[in-house]
N, C-alpha and C. Protein backbone atom coordinates (compact mmCIF):
# COMPACT_ATOMS: atom_id res chain seq x y z
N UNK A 1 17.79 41.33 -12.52
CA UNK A 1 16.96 40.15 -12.47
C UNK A 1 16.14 40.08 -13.75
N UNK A 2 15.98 38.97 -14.12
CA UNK A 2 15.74 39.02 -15.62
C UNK A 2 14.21 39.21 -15.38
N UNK A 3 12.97 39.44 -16.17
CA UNK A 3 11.95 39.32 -16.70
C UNK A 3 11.01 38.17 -16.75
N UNK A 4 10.59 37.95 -16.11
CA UNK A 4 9.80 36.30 -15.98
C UNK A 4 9.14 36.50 -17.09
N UNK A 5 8.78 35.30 -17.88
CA UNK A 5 8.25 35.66 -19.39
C UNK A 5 6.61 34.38 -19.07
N UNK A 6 6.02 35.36 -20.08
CA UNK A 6 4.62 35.10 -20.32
C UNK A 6 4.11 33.96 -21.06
N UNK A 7 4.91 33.68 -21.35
CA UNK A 7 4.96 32.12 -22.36
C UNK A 7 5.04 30.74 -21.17
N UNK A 8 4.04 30.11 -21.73
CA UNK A 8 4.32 28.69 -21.12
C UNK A 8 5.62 27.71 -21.26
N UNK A 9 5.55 26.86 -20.30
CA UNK A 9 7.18 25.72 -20.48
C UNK A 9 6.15 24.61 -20.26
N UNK A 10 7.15 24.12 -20.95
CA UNK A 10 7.20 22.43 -20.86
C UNK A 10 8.13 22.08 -19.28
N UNK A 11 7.32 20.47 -18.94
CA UNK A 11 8.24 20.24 -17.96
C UNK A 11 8.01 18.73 -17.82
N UNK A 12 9.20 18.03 -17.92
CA UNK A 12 9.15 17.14 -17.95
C UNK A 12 8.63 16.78 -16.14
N UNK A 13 7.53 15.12 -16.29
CA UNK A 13 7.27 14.44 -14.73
C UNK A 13 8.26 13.82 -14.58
N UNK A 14 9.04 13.65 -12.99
CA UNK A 14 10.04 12.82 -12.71
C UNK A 14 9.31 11.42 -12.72
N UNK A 15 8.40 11.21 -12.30
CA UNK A 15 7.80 9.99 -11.98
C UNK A 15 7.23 9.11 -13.44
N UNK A 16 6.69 9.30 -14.14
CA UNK A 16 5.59 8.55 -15.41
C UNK A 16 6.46 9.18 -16.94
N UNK A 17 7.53 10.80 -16.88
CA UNK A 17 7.92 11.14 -17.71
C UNK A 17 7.20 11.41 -18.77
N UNK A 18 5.85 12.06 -18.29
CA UNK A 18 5.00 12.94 -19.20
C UNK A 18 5.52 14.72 -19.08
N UNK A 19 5.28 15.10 -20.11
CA UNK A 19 5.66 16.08 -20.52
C UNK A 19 4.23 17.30 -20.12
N UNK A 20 4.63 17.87 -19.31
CA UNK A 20 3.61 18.70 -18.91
C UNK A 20 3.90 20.63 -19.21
N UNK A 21 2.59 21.07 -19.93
CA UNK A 21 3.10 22.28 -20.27
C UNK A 21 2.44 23.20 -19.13
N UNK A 22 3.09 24.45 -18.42
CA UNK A 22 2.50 25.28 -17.11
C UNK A 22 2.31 26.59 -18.07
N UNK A 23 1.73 27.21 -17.18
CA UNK A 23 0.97 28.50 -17.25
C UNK A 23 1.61 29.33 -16.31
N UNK A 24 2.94 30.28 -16.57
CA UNK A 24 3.75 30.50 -15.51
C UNK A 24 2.74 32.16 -14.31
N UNK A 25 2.49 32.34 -15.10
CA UNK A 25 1.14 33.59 -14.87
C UNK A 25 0.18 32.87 -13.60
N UNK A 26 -0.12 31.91 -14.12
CA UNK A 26 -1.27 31.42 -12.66
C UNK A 26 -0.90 29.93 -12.37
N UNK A 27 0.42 29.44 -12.48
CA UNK A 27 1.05 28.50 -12.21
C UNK A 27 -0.11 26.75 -12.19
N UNK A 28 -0.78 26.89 -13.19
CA UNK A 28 -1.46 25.75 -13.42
C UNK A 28 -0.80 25.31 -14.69
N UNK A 29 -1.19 23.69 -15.05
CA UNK A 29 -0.99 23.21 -15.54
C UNK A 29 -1.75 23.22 -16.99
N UNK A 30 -1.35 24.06 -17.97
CA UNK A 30 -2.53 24.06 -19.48
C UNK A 30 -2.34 22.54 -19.79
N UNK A 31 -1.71 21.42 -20.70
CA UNK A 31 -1.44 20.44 -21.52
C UNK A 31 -0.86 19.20 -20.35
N UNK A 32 -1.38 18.46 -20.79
CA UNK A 32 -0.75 17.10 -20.87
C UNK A 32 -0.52 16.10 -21.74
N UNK A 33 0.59 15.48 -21.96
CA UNK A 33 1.16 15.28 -22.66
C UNK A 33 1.82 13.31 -22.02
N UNK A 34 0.99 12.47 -22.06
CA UNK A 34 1.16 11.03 -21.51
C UNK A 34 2.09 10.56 -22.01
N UNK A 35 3.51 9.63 -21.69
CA UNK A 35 4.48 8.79 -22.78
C UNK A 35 3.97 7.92 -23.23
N UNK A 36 4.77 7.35 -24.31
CA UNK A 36 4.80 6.67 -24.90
C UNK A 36 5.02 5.36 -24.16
N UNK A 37 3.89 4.19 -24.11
CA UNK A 37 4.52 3.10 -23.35
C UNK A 37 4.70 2.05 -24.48
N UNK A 38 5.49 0.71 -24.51
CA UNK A 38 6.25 0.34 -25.18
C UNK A 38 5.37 -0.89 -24.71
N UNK A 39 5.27 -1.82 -26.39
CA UNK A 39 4.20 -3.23 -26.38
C UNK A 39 4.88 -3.55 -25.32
N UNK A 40 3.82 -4.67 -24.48
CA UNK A 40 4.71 -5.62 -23.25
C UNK A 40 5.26 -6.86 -24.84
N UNK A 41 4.33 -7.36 -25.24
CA UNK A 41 4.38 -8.43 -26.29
C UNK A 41 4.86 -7.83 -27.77
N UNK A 42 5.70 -8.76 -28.55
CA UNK A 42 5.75 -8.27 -29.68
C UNK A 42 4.32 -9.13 -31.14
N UNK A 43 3.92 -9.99 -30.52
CA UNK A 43 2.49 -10.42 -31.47
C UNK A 43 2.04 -11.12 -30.52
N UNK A 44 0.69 -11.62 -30.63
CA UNK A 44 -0.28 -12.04 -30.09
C UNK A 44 0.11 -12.98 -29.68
N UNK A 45 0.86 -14.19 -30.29
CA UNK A 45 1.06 -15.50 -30.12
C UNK A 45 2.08 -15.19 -28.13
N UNK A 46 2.49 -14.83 -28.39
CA UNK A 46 3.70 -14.39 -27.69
C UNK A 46 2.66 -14.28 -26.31
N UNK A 47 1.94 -13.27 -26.85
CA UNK A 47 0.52 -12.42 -25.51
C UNK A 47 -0.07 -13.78 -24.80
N UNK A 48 -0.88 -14.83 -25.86
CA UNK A 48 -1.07 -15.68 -25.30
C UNK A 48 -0.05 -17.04 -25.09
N UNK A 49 0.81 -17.28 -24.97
CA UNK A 49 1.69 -18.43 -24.59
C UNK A 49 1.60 -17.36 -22.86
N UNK A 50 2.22 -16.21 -22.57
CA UNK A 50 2.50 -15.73 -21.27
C UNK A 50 1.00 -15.57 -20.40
N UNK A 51 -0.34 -15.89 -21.31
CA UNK A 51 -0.92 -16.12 -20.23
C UNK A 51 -1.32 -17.49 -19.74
N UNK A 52 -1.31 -18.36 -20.62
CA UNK A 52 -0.96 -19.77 -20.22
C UNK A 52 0.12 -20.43 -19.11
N UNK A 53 1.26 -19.83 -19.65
CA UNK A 53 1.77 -19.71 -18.55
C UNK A 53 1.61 -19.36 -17.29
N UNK A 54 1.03 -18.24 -17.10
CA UNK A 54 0.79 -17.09 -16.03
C UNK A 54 -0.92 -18.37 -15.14
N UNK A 55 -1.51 -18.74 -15.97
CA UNK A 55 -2.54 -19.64 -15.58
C UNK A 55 -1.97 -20.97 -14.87
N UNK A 56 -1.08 -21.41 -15.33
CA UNK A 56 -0.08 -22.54 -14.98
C UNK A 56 0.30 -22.12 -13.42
N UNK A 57 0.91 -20.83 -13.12
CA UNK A 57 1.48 -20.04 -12.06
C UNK A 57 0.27 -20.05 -10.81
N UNK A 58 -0.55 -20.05 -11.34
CA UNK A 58 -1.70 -19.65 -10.10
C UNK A 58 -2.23 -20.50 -9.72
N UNK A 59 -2.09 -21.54 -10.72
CA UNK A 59 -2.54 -22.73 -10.46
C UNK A 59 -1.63 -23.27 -9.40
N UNK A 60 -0.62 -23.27 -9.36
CA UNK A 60 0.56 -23.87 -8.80
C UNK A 60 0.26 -23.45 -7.30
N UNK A 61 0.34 -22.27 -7.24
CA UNK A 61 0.18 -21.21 -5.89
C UNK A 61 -1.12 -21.01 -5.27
N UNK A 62 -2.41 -22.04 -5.94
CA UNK A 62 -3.59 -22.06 -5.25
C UNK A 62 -3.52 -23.80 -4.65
N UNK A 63 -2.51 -24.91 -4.94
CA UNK A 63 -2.74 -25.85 -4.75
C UNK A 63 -1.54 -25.77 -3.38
N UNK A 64 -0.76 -25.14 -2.97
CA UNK A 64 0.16 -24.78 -2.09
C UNK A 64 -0.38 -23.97 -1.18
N UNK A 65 -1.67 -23.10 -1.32
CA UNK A 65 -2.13 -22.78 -0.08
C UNK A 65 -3.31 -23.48 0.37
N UNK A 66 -3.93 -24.61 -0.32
CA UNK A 66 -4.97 -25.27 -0.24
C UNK A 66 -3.88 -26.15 0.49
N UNK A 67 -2.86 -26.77 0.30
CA UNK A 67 -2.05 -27.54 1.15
C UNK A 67 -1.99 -27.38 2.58
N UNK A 68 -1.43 -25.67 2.40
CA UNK A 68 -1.21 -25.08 3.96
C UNK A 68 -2.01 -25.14 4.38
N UNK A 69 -3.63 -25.14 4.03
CA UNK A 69 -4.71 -24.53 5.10
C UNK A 69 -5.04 -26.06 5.31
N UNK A 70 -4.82 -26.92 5.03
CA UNK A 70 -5.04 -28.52 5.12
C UNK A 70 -4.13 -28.93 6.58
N UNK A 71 -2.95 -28.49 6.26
CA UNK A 71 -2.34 -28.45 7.67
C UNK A 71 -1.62 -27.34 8.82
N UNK A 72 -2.56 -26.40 8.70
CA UNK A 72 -2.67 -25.35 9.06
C UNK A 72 -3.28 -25.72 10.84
N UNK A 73 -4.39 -26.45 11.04
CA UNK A 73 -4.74 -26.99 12.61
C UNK A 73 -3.30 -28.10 13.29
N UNK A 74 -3.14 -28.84 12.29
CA UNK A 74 -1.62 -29.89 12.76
C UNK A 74 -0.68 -28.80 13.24
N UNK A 75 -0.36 -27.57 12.11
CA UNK A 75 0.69 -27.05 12.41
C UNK A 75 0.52 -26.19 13.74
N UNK A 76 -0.86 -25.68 14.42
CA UNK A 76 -1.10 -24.79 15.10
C UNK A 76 -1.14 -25.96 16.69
N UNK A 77 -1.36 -26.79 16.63
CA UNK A 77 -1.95 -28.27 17.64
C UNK A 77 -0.09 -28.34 18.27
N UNK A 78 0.96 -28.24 17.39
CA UNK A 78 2.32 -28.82 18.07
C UNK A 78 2.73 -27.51 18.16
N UNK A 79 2.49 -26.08 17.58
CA UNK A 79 3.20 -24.95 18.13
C UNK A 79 2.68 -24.92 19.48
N UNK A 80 1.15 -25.02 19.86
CA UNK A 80 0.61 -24.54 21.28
C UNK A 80 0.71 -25.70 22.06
N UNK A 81 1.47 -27.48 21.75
CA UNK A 81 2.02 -28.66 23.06
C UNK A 81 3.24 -27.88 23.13
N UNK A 82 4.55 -27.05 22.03
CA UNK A 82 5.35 -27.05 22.13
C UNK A 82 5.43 -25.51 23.41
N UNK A 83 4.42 -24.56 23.33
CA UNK A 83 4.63 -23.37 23.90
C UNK A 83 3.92 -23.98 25.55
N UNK A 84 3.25 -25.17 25.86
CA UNK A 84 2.96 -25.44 27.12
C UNK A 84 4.39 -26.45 27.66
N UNK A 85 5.25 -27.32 26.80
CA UNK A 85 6.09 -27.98 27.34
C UNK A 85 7.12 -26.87 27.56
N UNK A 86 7.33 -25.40 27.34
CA UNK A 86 8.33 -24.65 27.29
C UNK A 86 7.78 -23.89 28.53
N UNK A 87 6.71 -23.48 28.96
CA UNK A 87 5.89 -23.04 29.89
C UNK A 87 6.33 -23.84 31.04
N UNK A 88 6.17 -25.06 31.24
CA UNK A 88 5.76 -26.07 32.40
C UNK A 88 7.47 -26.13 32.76
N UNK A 89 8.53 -25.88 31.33
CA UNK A 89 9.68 -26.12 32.04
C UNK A 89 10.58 -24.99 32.58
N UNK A 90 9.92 -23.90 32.69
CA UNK A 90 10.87 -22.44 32.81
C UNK A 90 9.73 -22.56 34.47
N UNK A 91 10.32 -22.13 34.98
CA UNK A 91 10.03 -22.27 36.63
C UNK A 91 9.28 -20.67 36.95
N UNK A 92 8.06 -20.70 37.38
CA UNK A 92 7.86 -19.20 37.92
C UNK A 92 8.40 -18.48 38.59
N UNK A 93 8.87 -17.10 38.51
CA UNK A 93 9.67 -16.53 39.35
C UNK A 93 8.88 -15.59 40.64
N UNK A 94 7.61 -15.75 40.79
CA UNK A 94 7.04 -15.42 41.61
C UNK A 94 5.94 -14.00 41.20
N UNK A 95 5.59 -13.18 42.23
CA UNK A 95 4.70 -12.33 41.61
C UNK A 95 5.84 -11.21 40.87
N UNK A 96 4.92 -10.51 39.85
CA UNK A 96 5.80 -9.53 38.95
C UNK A 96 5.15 -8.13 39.58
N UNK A 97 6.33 -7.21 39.73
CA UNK A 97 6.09 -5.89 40.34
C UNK A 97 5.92 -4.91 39.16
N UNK A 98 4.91 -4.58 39.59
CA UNK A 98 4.18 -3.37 38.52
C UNK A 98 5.02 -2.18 38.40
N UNK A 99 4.76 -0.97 38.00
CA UNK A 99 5.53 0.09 37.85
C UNK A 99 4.21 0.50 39.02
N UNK A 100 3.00 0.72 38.61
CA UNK A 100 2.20 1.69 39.68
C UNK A 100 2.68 0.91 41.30
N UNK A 101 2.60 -0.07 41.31
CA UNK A 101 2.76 -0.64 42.63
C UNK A 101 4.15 -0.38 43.53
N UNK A 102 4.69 0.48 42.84
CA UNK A 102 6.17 0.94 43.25
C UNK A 102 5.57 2.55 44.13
N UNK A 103 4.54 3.27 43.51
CA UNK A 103 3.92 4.21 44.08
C UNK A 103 3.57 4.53 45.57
């Protein structure tokens, strides 16, 4: 069996792919080592056109739930005529037997 050696390793994270160096002796972590993340934008112009855009987007998706909540009582008023006309037409089947009442 070979010799476990006294020298630290590198180890790559599966997750973020930072490079982390251990301390094999007391199994902590000495170094970290963060990647490299890559511009989202390649110049500014670019940065701001996508948040204009992105402003355009929310805009869109705040006037669509200001819609819904506008008819949000209409929509709730014909689900609960539609769940009493479905009620009134299914016929009662009489009393329902409990599980304790079987005791």
């Amino acid at each position: 069996m070979p010799k476990p050696s006294s020298e630290p390793f590198e180890v790559a994270c599966p997750c973020c792919t930072a490079v982390l160096k251990v301390d094999p002796a007391t199994r902590a972590v000495i170094s970290h080592v963060a990647p490299i993340k890559p511009k989202t934008f390649a110049d500014f112009e670019a940065a701001a056109k996508a948040m204009r855009d992105q402003e355009g987007r929310k805009e869109s998706i705040f006037r669509q739930a200001v819609d819904a909540e506008k008819n949000k009582a209409d929509l709730l008023e014909k689900k609960f005529q539609e769940a009493i006309k479905k009620a009134k037409e299914t016929p009662d089947e009489g009393p329902r037997i409990r599980d304790f009442d079987l005791d």
